[in-house]
Protein backbone atom coordinates (compact mmCIF):
# COMPACT_ATOMS: atom_id res chain seq x y z
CA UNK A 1 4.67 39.02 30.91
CA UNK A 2 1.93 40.13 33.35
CA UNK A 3 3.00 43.25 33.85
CA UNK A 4 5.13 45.27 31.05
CA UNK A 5 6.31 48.15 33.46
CA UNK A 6 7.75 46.19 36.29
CA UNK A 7 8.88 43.08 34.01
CA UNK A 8 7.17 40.46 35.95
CA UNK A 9 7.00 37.10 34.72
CA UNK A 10 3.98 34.29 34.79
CA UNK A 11 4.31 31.00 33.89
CA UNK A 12 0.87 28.87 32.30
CA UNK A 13 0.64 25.75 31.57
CA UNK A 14 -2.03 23.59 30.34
CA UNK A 15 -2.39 19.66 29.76
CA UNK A 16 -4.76 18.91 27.05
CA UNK A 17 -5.90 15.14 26.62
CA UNK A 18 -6.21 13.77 22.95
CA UNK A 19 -5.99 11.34 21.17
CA UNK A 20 -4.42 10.27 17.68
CA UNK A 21 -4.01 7.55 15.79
CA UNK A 22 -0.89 6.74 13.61
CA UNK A 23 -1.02 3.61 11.91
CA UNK A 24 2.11 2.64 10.28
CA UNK A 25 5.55 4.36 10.03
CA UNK A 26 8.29 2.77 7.81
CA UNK A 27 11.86 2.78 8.68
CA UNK A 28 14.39 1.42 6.32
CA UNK A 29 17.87 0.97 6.61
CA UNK A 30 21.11 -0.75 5.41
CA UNK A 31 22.05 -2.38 8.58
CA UNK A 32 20.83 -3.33 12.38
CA UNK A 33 23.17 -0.72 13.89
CA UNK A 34 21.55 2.29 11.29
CA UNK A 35 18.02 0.62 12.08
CA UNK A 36 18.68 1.00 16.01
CA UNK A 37 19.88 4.61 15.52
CA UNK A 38 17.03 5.46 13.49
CA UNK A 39 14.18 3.84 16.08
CA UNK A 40 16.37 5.94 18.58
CA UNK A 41 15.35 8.94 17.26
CA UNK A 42 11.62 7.94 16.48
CA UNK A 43 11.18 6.78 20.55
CA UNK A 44 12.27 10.55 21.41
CA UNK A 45 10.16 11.74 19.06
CA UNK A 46 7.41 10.02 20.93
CA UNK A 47 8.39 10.78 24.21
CA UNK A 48 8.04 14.33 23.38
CA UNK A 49 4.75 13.81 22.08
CA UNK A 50 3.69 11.23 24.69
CA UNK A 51 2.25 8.74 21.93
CA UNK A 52 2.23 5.42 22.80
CA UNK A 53 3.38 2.66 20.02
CA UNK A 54 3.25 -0.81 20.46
CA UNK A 55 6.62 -2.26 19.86
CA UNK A 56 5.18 -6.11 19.53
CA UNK A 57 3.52 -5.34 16.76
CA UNK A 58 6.41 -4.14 14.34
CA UNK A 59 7.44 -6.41 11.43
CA UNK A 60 11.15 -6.66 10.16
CA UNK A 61 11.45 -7.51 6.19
CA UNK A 62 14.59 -8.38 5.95
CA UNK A 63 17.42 -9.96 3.26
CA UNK A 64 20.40 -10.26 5.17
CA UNK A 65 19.40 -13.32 6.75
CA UNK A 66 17.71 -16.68 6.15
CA UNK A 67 17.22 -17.68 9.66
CA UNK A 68 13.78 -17.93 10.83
CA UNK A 69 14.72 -16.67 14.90
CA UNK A 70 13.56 -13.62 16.09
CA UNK A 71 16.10 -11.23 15.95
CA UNK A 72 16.31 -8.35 19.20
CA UNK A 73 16.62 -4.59 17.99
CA UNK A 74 17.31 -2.14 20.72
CA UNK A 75 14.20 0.37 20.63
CA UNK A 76 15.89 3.16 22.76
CA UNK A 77 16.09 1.78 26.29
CA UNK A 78 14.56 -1.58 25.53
CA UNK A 79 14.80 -4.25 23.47
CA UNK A 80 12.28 -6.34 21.56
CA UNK A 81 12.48 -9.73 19.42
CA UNK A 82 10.96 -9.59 16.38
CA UNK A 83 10.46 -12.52 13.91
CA UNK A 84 11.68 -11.80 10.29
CA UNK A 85 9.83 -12.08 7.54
CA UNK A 86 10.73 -12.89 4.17
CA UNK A 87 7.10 -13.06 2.32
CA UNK A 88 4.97 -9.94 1.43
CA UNK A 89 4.24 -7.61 3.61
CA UNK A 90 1.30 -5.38 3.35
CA UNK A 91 1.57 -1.67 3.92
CA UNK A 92 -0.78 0.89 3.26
CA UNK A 93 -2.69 -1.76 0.38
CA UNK A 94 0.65 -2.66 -1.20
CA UNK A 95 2.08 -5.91 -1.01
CA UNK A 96 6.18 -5.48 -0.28
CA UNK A 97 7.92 -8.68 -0.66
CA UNK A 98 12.32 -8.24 -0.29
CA UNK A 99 12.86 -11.07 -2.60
CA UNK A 100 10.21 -9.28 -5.78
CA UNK A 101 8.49 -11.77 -6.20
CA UNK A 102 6.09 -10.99 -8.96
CA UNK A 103 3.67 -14.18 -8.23
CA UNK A 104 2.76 -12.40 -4.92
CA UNK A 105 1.15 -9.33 -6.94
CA UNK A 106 0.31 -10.89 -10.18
CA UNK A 107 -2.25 -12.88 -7.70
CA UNK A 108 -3.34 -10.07 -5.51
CA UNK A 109 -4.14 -8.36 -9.16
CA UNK A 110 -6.30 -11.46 -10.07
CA UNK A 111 -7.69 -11.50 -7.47
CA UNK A 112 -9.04 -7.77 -7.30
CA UNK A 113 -9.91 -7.79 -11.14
CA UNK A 114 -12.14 -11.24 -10.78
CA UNK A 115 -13.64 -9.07 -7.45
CA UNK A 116 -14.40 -6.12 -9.97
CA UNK A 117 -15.53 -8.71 -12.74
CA UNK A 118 -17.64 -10.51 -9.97
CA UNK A 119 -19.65 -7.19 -9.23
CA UNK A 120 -19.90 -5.38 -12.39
CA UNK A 121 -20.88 -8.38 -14.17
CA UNK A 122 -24.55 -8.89 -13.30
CA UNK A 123 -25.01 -4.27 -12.65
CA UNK A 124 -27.35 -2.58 -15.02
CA UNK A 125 -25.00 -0.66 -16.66
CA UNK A 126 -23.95 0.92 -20.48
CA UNK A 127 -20.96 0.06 -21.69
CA UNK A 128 -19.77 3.63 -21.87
CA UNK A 129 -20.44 3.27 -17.65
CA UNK A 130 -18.27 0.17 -17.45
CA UNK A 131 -15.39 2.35 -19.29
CA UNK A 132 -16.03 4.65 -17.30
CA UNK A 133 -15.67 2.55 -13.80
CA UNK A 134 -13.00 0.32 -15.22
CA UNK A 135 -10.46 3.51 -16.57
CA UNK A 136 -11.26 5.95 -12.78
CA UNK A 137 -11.79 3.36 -10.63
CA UNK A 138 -10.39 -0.82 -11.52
CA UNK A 139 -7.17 0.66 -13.19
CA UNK A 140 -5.91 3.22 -10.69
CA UNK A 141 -6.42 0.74 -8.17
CA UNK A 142 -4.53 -1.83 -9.91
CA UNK A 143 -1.77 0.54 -11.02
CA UNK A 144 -1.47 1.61 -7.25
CA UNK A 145 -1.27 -2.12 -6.20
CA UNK A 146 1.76 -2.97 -9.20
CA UNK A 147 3.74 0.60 -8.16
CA UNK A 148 6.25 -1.40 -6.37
CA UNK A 149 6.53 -4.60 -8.68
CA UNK A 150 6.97 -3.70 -12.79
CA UNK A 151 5.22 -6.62 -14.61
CA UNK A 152 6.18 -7.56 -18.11
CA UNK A 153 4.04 -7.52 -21.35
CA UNK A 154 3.30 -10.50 -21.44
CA UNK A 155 1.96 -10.17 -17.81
CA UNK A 156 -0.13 -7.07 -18.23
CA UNK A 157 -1.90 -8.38 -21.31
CA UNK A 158 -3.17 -11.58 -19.68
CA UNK A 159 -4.08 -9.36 -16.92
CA UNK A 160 -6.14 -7.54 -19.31
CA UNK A 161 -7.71 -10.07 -20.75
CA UNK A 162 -9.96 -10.63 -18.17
CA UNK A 163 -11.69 -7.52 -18.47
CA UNK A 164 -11.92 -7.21 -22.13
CA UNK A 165 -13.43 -10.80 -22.18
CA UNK A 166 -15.95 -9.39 -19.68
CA UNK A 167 -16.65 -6.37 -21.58
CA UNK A 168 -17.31 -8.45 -24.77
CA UNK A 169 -19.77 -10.97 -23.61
CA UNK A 170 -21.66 -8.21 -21.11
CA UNK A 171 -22.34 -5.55 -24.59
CA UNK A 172 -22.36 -9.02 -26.77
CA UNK A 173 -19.39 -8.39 -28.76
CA UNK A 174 -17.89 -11.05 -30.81
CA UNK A 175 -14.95 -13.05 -29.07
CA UNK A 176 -12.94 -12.15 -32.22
CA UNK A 177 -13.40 -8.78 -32.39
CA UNK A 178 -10.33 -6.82 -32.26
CA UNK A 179 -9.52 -5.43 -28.99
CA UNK A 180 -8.21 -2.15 -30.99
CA UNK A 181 -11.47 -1.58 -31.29
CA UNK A 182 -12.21 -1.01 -27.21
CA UNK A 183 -9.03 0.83 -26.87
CA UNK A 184 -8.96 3.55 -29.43
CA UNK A 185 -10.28 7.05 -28.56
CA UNK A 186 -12.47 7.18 -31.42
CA UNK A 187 -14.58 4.24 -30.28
CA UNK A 188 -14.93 3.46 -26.12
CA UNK A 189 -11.13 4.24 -24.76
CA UNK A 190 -10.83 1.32 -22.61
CA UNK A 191 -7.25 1.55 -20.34
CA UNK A 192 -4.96 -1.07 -20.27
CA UNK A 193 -2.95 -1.89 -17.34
């Protein structure tokens, strides 16, 4: 309103340039059809806010098929061929694999606890600091990377025993002392995975 009296009327408007990022978005469904629909309402969503997504670089994980052709999903008013894949997938630091496939993360977990064992190894530290670093920082890391894939026992203790090996010969523990001893509260309350 411009003027309150007369009940006159102004329009403004205003383009304002910026730019955002958005890195990955997630859609999951039970069939193509419900995948289309769903993609349907993402592209409006990005017409309305003018953001610009690059349709060749989407990934389908899927189970409902074995071949290894690209398959074409209708992304509102076109269509684009994408090439399934039925390995891990990484999203946000997580490896997603359809078929749960353990080996995939029980080797991205080695991997990041021989990194960790690699660095803290030779570091001037107490071994009150390496509890410290290995219970706030190496175990929520690795707990974050295993949300999606439950180990067993049997897994999680080898897993373990990488670090506690570590531990021992860096303080110059025994290799036969008990490893009750690094865990209870009382003495250095070492986490286990």
């Amino acid at each position: 309103m411009t003027d309150v009296s007369k009940g006159t009327q102004q329009q403004l408007q205003e383009q304002i340039a910026a730019l955002g990022f958005m890195d990955d978005a997630n859609w999951i469904s039970g069939s193509l059809e419900d995948l289309e629909s769903i993609l349907d309402v993402a592209d409006n969503f990005y017409l309305l806010t003018r953001a610009a997504i690059n349709k060749d670089k989407s990934k389908l994980l899927t189970n409902t098929t074995t071949e290894p052709d690209p398959i074409p999903i209708r992304f509102s008013n076109t269509v684009t061929t994408i090439q399934p894949s039925f390995g891990g997938v990484r999203f946000l630091g997580v490896t997603i694999n359809i078929h749960l496939n353990h080996a995939i993360v029980k080797k991205e977990l080695k991997m990041h606890i021989r990194r960790f064992i690699k660095i803290t190894k030779t570091k001037p530290i107490t071994d009150r600091q390496f509890c410290y670093i290995a219970n706030h920082v190496l175990f929520p890391q690795l707990l974050y990377k295993m949300r999606n894939t439950p180990l067993s026992q049997v897994a999680c203790l080898s897993l373990n025993q990488n670090i506690q090996n570590l531990y021992k010969h860096k303080y110059n523990f025994p290799k036969t002392a008990p490893n009750a001893v690094f865990h209870a509260r009382m003495f250095y309350n070492l986490n286990d995975i």
